[in-house]
Protein backbone atom coordinates (compact mmCIF):
# COMPACT_ATOMS: atom_id res chain seq x y z
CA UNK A 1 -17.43 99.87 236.77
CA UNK A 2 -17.95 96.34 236.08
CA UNK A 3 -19.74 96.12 233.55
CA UNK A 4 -20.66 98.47 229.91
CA UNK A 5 -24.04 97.88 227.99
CA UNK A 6 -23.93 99.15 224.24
CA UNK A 7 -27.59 99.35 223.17
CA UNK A 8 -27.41 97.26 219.19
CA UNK A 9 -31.11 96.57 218.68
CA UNK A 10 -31.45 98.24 215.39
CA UNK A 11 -27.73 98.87 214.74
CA UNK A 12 -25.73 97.43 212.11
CA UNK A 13 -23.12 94.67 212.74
CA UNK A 14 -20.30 96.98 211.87
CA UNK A 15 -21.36 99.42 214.06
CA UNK A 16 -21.63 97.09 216.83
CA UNK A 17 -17.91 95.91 215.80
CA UNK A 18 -16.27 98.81 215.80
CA UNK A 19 -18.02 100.64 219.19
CA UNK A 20 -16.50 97.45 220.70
CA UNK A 21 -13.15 97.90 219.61
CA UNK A 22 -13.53 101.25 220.39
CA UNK A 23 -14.40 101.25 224.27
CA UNK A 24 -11.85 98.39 224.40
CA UNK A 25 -9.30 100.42 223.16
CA UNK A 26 -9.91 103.46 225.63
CA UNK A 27 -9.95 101.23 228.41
CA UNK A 28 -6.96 99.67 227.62
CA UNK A 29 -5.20 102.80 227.28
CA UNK A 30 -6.48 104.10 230.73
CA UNK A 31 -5.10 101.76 232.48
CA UNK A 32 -1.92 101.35 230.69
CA UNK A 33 1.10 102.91 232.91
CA UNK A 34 1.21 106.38 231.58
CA UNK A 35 4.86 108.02 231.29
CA UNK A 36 4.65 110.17 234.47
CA UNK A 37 6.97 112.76 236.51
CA UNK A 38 6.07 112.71 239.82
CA UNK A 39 8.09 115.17 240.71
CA UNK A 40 6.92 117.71 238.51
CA UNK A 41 3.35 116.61 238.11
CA UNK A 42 3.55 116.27 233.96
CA UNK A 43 2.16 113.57 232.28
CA UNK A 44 3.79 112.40 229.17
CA UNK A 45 0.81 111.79 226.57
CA UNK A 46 0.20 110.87 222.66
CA UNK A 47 -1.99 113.68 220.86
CA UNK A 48 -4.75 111.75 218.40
CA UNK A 49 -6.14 115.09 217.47
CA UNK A 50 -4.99 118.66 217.85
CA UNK A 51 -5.58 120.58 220.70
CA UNK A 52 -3.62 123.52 222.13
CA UNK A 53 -2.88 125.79 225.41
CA UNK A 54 -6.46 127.40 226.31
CA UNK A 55 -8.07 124.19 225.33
CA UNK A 56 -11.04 121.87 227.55
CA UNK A 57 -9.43 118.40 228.05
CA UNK A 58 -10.97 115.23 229.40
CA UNK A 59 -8.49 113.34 231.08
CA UNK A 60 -10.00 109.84 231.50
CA UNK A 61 -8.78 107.50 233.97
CA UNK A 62 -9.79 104.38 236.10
CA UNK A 63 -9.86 106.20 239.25
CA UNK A 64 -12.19 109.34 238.08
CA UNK A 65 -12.63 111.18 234.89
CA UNK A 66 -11.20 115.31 234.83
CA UNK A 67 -11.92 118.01 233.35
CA UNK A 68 -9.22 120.52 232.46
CA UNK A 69 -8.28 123.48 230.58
CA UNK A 70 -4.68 123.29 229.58
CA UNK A 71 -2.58 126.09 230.97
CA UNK A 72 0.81 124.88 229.91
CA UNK A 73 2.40 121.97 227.23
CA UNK A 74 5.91 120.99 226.48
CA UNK A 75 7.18 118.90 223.79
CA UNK A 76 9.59 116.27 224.46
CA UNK A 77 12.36 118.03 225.15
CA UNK A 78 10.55 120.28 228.23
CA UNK A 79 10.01 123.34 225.79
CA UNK A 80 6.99 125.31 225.86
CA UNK A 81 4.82 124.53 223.00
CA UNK A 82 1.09 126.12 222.40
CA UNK A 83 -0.43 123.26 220.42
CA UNK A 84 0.29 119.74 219.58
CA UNK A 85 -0.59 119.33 215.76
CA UNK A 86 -2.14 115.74 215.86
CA UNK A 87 -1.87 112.33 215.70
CA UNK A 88 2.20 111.47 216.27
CA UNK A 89 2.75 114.27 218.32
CA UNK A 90 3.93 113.82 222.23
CA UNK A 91 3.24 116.63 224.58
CA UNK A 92 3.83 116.85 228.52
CA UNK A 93 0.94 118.42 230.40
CA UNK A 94 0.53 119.04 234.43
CA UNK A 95 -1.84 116.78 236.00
CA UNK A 96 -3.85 117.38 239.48
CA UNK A 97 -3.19 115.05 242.05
């Protein structure tokens, strides 16, 4: 992608503002280096809202966006967990190659 158009004909500045800083934000974070076990295939990522095992993710990333349904999550310490509560919470989850 190399460029994003957000449509602000009859939208208000702050909404303008804060879609910005928004989309900024998640692209940033996509293609920050993500905590990652090759190995093992687990991704180390921070929960902003709570989600558990059995649950639709969208895993959004430069190279493609994913779709999965989580199957397994372990907190930090590589224990099996079955939700992560929220914002401050850091799960592992198994990626696809």
């Amino acid at each position: 992608m190399d460029s994003l158009k957000i449509e602000v004909r009859t939208k208000l500045r702050y909404y303008v503002a804060r879609t910005s800083q928004n989309y900024r934000q998640a692209i940033d974070d996509a293609v920050d280096v993500v905590a990652f076990d090759a190995e093992k295939r687990l991704a180390d990522i921070e929960a902003l809202n709570e989600f558990g095992v059995g649950d639709k993710l969208q895993i959004i990333h430069p190279s493609g966006n994913q779709d999965v349904v989580e199957e397994t999550m372990l907190n930090k310490k590589g224990e099996p967990i079955q939700e992560a509560k929220g914002s401050g919470y850091y799960v592992r989850v198994p990626v696809q190659a």
